[in-house]
Each structure stands twice: as C-alpha cells, then as structure tokens.
Protein backbone atom coordinates (compact mmCIF):
# COMPACT_ATOMS: atom_id res chain seq x y z
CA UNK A 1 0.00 0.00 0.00
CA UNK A 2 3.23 2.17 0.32
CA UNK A 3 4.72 1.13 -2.97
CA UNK A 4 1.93 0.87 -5.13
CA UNK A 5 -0.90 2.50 -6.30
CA UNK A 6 -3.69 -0.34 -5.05
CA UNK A 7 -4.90 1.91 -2.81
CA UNK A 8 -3.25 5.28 -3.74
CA UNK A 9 0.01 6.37 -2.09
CA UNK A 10 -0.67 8.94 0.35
CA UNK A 11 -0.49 8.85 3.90
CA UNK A 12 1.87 6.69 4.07
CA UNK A 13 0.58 3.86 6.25
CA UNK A 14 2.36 2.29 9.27
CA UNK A 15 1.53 -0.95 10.56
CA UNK A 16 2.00 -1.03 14.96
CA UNK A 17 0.65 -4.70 16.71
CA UNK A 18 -1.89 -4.77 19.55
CA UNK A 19 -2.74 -7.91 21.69
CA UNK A 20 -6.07 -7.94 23.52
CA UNK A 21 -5.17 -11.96 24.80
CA UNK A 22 -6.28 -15.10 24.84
CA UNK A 23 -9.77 -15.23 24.15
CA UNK A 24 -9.37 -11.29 23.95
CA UNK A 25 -9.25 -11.23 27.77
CA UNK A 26 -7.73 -8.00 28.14
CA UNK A 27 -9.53 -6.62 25.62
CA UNK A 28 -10.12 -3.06 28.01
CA UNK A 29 -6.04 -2.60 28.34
CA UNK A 30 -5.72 -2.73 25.16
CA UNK A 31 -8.30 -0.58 23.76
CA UNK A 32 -7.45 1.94 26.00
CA UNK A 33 -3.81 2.00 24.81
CA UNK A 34 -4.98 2.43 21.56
CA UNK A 35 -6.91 5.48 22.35
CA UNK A 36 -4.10 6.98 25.13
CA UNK A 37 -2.01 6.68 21.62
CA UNK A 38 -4.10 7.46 19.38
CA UNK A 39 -3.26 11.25 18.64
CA UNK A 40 0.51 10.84 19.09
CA UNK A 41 0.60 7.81 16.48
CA UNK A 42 -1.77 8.97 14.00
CA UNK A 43 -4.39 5.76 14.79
CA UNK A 44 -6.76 6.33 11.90
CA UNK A 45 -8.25 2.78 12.05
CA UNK A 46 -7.71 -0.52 13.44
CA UNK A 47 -7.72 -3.86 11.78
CA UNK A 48 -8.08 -7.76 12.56
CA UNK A 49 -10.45 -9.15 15.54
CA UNK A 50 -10.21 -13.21 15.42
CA UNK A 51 -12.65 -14.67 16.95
CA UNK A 52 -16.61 -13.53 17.31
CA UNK A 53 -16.64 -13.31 21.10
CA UNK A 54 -18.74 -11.58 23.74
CA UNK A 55 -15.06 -9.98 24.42
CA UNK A 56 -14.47 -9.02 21.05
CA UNK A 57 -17.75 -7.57 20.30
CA UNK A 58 -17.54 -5.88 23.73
CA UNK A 59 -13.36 -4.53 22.20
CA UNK A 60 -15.25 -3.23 18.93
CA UNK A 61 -18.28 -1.02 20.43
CA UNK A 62 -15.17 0.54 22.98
CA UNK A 63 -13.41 1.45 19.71
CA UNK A 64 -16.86 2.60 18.28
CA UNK A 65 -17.55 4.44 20.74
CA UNK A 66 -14.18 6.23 20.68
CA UNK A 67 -15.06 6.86 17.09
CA UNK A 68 -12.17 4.96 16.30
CA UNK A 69 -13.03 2.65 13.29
CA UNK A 70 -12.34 -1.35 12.86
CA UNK A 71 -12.09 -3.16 10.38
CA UNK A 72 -12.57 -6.79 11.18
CA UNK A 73 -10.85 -9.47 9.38
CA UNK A 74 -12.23 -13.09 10.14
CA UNK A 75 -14.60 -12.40 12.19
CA UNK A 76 -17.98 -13.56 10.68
CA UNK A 77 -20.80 -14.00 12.97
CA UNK A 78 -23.82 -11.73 12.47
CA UNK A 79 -24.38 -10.10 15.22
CA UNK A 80 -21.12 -9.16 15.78
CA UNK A 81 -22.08 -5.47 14.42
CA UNK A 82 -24.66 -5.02 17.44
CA UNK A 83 -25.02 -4.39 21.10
CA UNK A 84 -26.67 -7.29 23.07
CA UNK A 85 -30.11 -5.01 22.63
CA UNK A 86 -29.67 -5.32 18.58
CA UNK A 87 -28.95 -1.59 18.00
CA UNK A 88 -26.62 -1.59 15.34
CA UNK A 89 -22.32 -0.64 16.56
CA UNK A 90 -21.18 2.09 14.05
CA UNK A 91 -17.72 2.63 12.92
CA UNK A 92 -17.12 -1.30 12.26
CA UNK A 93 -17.03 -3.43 9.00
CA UNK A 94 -15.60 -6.40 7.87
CA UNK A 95 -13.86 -7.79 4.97
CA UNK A 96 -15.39 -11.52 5.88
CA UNK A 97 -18.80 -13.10 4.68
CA UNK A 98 -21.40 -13.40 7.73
CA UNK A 99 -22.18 -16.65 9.20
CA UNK A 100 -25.73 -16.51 7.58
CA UNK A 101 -23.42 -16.44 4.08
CA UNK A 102 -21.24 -19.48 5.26
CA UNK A 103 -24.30 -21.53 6.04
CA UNK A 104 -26.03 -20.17 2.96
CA UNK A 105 -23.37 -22.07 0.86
CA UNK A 106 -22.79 -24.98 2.73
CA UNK A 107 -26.63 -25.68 2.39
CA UNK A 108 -26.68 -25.10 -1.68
CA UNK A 109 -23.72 -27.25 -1.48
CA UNK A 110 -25.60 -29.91 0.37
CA UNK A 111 -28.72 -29.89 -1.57
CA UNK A 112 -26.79 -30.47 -4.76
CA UNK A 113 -25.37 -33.86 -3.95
CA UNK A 114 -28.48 -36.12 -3.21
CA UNK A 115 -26.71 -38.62 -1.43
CA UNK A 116 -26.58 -36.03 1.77
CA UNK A 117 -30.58 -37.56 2.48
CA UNK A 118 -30.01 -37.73 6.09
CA UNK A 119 -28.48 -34.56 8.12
CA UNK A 120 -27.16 -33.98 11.49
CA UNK A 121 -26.79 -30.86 13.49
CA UNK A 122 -24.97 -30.58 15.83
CA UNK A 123 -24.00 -27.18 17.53
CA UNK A 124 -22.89 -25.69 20.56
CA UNK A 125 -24.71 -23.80 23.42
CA UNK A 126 -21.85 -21.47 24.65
CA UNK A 127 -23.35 -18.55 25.50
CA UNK A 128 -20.63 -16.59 24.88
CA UNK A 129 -19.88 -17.89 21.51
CA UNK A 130 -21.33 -15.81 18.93
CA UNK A 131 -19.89 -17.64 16.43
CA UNK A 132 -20.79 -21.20 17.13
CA UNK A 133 -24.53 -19.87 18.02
CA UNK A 134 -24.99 -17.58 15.05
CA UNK A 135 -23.69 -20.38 12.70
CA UNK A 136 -26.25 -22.41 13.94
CA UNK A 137 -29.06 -20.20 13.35
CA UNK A 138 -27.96 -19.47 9.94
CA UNK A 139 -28.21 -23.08 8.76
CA UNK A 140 -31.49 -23.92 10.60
CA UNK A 141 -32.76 -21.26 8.56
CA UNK A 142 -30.96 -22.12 5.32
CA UNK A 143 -31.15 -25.96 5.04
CA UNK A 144 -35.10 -25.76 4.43
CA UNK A 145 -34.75 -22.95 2.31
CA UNK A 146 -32.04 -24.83 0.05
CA UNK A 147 -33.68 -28.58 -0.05
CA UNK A 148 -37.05 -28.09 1.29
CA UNK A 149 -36.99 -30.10 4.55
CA UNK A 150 -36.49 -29.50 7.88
CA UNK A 151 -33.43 -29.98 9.97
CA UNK A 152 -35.04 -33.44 11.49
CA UNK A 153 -31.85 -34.48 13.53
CA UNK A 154 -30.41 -32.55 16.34
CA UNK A 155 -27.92 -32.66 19.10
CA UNK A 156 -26.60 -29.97 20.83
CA UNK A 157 -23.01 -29.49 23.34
CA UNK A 158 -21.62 -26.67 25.79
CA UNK A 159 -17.77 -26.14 25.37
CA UNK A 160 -16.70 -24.39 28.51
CA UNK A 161 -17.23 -20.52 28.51
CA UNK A 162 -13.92 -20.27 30.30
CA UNK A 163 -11.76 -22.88 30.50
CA UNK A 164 -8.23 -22.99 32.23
CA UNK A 165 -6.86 -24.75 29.88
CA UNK A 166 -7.19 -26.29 26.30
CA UNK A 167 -6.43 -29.76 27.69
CA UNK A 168 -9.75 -28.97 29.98
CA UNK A 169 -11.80 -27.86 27.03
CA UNK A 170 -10.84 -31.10 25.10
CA UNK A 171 -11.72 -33.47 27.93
CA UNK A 172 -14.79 -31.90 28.24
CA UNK A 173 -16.27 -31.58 24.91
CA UNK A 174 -15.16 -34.91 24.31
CA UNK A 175 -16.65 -37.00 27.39
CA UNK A 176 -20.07 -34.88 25.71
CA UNK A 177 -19.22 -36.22 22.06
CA UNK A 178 -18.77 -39.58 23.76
CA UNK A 179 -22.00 -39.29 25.10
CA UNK A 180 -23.60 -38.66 21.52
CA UNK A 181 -21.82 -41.59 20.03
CA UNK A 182 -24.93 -44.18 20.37
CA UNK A 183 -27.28 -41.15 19.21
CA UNK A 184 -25.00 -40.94 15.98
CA UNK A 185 -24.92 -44.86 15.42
CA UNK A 186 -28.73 -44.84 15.85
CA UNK A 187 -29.11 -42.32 13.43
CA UNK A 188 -26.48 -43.07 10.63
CA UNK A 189 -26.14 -39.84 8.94
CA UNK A 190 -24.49 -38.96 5.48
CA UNK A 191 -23.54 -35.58 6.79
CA UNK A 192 -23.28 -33.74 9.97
CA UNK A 193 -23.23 -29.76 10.62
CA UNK A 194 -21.37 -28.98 12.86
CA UNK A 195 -21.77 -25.69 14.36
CA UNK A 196 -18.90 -25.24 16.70
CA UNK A 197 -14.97 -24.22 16.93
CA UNK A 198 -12.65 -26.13 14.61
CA UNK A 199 -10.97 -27.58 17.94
CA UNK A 200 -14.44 -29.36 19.07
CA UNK A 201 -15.35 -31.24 15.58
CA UNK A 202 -11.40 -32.15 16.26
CA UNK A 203 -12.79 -33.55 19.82
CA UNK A 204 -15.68 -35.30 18.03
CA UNK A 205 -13.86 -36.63 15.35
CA UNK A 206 -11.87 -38.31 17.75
CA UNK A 207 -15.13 -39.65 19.84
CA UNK A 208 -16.38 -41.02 17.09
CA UNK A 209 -13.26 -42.93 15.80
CA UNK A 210 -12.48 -44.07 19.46
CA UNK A 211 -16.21 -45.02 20.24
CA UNK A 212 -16.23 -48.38 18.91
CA UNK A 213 -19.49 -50.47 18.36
CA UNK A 214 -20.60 -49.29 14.86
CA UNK A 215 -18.79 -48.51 11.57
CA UNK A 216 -19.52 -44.81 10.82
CA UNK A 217 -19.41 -43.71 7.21
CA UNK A 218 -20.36 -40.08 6.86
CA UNK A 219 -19.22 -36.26 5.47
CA UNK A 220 -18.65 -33.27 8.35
CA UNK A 221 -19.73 -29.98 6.70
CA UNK A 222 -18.67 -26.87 9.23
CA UNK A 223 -17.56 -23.35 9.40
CA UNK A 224 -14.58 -21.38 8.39
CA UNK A 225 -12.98 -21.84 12.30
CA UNK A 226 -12.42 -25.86 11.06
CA UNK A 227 -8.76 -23.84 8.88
CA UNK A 228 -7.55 -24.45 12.60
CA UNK A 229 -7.09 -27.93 11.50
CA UNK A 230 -5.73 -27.30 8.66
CA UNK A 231 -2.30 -29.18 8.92
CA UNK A 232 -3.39 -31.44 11.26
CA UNK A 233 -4.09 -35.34 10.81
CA UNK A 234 -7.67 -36.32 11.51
CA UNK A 235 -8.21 -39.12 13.17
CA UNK A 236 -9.61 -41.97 10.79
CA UNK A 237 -8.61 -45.89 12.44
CA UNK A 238 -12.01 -46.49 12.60
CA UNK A 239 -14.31 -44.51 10.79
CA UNK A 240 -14.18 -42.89 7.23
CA UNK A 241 -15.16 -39.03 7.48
CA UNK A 242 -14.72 -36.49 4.78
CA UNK A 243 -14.55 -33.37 6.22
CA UNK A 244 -15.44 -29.97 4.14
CA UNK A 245 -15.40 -26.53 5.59
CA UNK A 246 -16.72 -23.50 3.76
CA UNK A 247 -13.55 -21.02 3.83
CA UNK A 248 -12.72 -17.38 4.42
CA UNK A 249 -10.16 -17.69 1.92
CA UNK A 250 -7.85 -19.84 0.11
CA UNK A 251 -4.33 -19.81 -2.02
CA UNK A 252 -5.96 -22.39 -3.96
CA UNK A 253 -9.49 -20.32 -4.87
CA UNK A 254 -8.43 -18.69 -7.89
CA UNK A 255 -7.18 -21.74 -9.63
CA UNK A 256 -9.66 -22.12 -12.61
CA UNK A 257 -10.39 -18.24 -13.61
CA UNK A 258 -9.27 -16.85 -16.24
CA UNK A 259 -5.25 -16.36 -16.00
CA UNK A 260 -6.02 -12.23 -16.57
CA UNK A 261 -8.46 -12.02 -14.30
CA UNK A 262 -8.50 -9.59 -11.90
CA UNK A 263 -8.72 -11.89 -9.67
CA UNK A 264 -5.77 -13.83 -10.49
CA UNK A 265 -3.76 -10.65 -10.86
CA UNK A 266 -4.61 -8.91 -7.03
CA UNK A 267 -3.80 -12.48 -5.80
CA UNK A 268 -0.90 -12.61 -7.85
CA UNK A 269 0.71 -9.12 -6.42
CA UNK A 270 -0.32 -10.28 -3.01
CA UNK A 271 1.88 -13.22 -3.04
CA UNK A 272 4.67 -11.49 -4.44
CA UNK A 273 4.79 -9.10 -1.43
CA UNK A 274 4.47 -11.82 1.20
CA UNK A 275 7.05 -14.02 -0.50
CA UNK A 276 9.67 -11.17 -1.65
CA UNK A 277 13.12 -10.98 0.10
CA UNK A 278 12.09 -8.15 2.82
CA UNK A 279 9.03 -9.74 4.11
CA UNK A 280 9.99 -13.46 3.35
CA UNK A 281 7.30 -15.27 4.62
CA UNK A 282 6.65 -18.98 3.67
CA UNK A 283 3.94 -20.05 1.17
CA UNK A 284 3.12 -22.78 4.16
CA UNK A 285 1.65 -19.64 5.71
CA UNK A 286 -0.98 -18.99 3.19
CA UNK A 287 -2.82 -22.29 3.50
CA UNK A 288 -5.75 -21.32 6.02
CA UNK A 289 -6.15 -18.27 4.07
CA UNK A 290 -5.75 -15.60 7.94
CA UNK A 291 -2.79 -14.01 5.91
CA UNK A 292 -5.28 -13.00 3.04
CA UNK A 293 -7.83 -12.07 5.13
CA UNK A 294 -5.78 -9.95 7.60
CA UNK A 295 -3.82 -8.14 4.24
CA UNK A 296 -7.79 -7.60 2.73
CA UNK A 297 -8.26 -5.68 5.83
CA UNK A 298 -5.65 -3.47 6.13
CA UNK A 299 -5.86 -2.99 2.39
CA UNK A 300 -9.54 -1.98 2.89
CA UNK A 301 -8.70 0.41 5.81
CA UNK A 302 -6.10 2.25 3.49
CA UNK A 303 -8.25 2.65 1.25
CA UNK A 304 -10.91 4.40 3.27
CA UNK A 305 -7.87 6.39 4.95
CA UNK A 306 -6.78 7.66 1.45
CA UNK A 307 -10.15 8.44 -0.05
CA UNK A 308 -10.54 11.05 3.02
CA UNK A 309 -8.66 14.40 2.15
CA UNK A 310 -9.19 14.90 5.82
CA UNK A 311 -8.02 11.92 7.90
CA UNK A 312 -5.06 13.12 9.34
CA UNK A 313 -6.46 16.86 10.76
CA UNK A 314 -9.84 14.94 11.60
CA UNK A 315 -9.54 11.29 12.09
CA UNK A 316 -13.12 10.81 13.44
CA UNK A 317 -13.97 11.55 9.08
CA UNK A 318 -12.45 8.06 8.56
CA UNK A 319 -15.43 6.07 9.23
CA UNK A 320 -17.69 7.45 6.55
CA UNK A 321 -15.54 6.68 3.84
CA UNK A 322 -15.79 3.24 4.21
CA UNK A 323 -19.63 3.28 3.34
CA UNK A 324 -17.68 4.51 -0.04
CA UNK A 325 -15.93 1.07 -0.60
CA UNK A 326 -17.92 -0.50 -3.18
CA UNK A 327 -18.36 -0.16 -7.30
CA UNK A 328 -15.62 2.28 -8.21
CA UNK A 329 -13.72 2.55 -5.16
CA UNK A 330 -14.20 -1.64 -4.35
CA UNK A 331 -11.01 -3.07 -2.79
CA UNK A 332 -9.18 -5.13 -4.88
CA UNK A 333 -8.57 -8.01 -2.21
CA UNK A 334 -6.64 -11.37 -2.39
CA UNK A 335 -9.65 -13.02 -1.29
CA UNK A 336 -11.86 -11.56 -4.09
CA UNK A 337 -13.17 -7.83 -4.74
CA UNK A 338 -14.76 -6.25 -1.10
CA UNK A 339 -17.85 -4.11 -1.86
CA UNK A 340 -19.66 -3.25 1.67
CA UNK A 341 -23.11 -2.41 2.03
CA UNK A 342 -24.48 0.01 4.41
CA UNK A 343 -24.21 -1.87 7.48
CA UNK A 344 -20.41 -2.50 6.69
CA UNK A 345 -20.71 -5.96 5.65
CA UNK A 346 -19.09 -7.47 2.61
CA UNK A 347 -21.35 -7.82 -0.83
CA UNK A 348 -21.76 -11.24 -2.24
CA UNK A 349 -18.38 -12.43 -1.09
CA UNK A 350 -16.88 -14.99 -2.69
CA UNK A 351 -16.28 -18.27 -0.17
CA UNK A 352 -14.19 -21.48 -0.80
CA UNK A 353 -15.70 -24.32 -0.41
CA UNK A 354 -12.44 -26.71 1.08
CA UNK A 355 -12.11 -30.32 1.67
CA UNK A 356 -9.19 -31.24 4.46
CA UNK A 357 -7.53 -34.25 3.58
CA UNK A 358 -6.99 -37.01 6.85
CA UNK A 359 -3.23 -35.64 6.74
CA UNK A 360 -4.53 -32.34 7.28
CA UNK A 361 -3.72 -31.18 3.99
CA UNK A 362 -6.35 -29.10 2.04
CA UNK A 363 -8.07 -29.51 -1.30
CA UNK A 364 -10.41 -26.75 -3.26
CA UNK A 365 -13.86 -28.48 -3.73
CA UNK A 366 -15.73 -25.63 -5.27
CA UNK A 367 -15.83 -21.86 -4.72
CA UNK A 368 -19.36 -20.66 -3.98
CA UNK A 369 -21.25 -17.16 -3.58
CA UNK A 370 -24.17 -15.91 -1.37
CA UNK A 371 -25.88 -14.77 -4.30
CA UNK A 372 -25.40 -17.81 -6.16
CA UNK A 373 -22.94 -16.36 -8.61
CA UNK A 374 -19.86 -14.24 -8.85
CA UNK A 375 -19.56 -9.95 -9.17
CA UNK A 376 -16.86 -10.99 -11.67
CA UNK A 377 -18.47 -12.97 -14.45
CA UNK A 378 -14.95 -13.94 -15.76
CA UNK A 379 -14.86 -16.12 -12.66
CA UNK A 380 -15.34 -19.56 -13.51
CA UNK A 381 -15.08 -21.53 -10.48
C-alpha cells in the first residue's frame, strides 16, 4: 500500500501490533492504549479481531464508541455489528462473509449432492460464543430454504465458557461427544453440521473414531474456524469421514479463472509481497487463508484512509468513507473484490468451499457465492 498505487500512495501507512489476549481477555487494556495513543501515532483505524466473542464484540463497540473505526478481518458471525439489545455498533465493518453467508453455501452445497438424504446438526450452546450460536441459526434457517426439509436431527453441546486450559476444554467436549456416540450410530447420517470451533469437531472426530461399536461412514460440513485444522491429521482408524469446511479464503481459490483475471492478478501481487526478500514469509503460511484475510483488511482500511482528504487533521472523518468502498472505489482483495453495504458488511463475497484431507492437507472443492454467482463474471469456479 506504500509502494503501489492499489490503494493510492498517500499517507503513508504504518503498521504497529496490539494484543487484547487469549480469548481477547484484556480486551479493556488494550483498547485503552490504543486510544491513550491514538493522537501521538496517527491511529486512523484498526484492523483484525479473530474470533466472534462476547469480548471481542464488547473490544469493537469501545473502539466505536471512541469513534475509532475497525475493520474486522475473520470475524464472521452476524451479530457481531450489534449491542446485546440489537442496535446496530457504528464505525465497524468487515472484509469476511457473515455466518448466515457461510451456512447459505454450505446448504446449496448440500442440496446439490443427493446422497446427503439424512443430516445432522450438531452445535454448541456457549453462551458466549457468537460464532458457534450464530452459525447455527444461519443453517437452521438455510437448510429448508435450500432442499425443502427440515433440519429433522439434532444434538446440541456446551464447550466451557472459560476454561483454564485447552487440555480442559478437550476433555470436556469430548466425554459430551462420547455421550452422543450411540445417538449418531442410531441415526447413521451422510452428513453432519457442525456448528462449533474447529478444535471441538477435532474432539468429536476423535469420539467417534475411538467409540467403537458401529462402523460410521459419513461427510462433516462446518464453518470457516475448522482452517484451525488445517495441517493437522484427523483421526480416521475407525471410521471414514470427509470433512469440508466453507472457507474465508484460500491460495488455492483462484485456480480455474481466467489467468487475466482480476482476480488472479490482485492475488498474484499479493503473493509477491508476502514471499519477496524483505518480508519473506513462507507459502506454508498462506494455506488457512488468515494471511489474506488480515492483508484484505488493512488494504480496505487504506483505502478508506486515502479516499478522506481529511483523515489526518480529523480522524473521526475516517469512518464514513468506508460506506464509499464499493463499485468504483471496491477493494481489490486477495480473497476476491470487497464491496460493503451500508451496514459495513461485505457484498456477495466470494467463499471457498475446502475439503481437508486425513493428513490435514487441504483440497479446493468448489468456490461458492451468497448470491449464487460471482460480481466478476470472468470467474469460472
């Protein structure tokens, strides 16, 4: 954004690292340093937020509040633009398709292969996971719209809302999973929804392969949190599950467009400045697709920054100009083209549909839309 002309050249932009914690814990301390340095470091806007949290929706009304505007990365549960009352959290958009999107996909996905007759959901009641509960929602709603049948199976876990450890959360999920095991025998599904953290359907995986008693044969469809895997065998001595996520983002997305797409070109430049000799990052580190997502969102925070003639001598003037990124001023992302609507979410944004391999590897299975096709029509995939 320095170098080229992507997003104009002027301000120059400089990049300084927050850490709100684990589970954004501290997410008070660190807002507050942001805004304590806001005036002497020229904060204009602030980009990532991982996970859709209580904390992290809690960190993003602060900033709101402060008029300080955030631009999230992966974060993709709905609600994570409102208070707990529903009144919608200004100065906040995101670069990532909403959960309702995600499940939107997964369920045209699903009602294209008939064998997926029987389906399982199975979600998780933490209260303070937006994510897991949003995701949920989405694809009660969008399985009957897709295939015209109810969601007839259902089975429902708690991961801890604050666990000590991640040894704790396993054990816990998975004496719960355990517990399902005779449900899921009974039942015999060819797919399950699973509507949870990428570290749980790692806990029921294992469950299910340790469980014994019946030979399980079935495909796991879940949520962009399931790239945490990614790299990671899956355990598969005793039963044979496929396991498909739909993703934020992928190095392997653009594979089948046009070779002059724009597509294939902003992807193109992206890679070359992760993988040139001052950054030097490994192409190992684009396979979950964060890097993409985190470089759409400082992209699309430049953007807004440099379309203001006025950021620097009033930085509060940032926010509006991000209603501004879509048709002529859309950001030209690695992930695909970001148009946001009024409420700050993305516009048909393009998702990956990814298959992980049992030695954790991934493969591209399709790439699907929201809308049901692409912004770019040269997009063939």
């Amino acid at each position: 954004a320095n170098n080229e002309a992507v997003a104009r050249t002027l301000p120059k932009i400089k990049l300084l690292l927050a850490n709100y914690g684990s589970g954004a814990a501290s997410w008070e301390q660190a807002v507050e340093a942001i805004k304590q340095a806001r005036q002497d470091e020229n904060i204009l806007a602030v980009t990532g937020i991982g996970q859709s949290l209580v904390t992290t929706r809690a960190a993003v009304a602060a900033l709101s509040e402060a008029d300080i505007a955030t631009v999230g990365s992966v974060v993709t549960a709905d609600n994570m633009n409102e208070y707990p009352d529903g009144v919608h959290i200004e100065n906040f958009v995101r670069v990532a398709p909403l959960n309702t999107d995600e499940a939107r996909a997964a369920a045209a996905y699903i009602a294209r292969h008939e064998k997926y007759q029987k389906v399982l959901l199975v979600h998780d009641l933490n209260k303070n996971d937006s994510y897991a509960r949003t995701l949920a929602t989405a694809f009660s709603n969008a399985y009957p719209e897709k295939t015209q049948k109810p969601v007839k199976f259902i089975r429902a876990y708690r991961s801890p809302e604050n666990p000590p450890s991640a040894a704790t959360r396993q054990d816990q999920v998975t004496n719960q999973f355990a517990e399902m095991h005779s449900y899921i025998c009974a039942v015999q599904p060819d797919l399950i929804y699973f509507a949870g953290r990428g570290v749980d359907l790692k806990s029921l995986l294992t469950a299910l392969d340790q469980g014994g008693a019946c030979l399980l044969e079935f495909d796991v469809m879940t949520g962009d949190d399931a790239s945490e895997l990614v790299g990671e065998s899956l355990p598969s001595d005793n039963t044979e599950v496929r396991v498909f996520y739909t993703g934020l983002a992928s190095s392997q997305q653009w594979a089948c467009s046009p070779p002059k797409s724009a597509n294939v070109k902003n992807y193109a430049d992206f890679v070359e400045a992760f993988s040139n000799q001052e950054n030097g990052f490994s192409s190992d580190d684009l396979t979950n697709g964060d890097a993409m997502m985190s470089h759409d969102a400082a992209l699309a925070a430049a953007t807004a920054i440099r379309l203001n003639d006025h950021a620097l001598s009033d930085p509060k003037s940032v926010n509006d100009y991000f209603l501004q990124l879509r048709d002529t001023h859309a950001v030209p992302g690695a992930s695909g083209t970001i148009a946001l609507n009024d409420k700050g979410n993305p516009i048909n944004k393009p998702m990956p549909i990814l298959h992980i391999q049992p030695d954790g590897q991934v493969a591209l299975e399709e790439l699907a839309w929201p809308d049901g096709a692409p912004l770019d029509q040269n997009t063939t995939c």
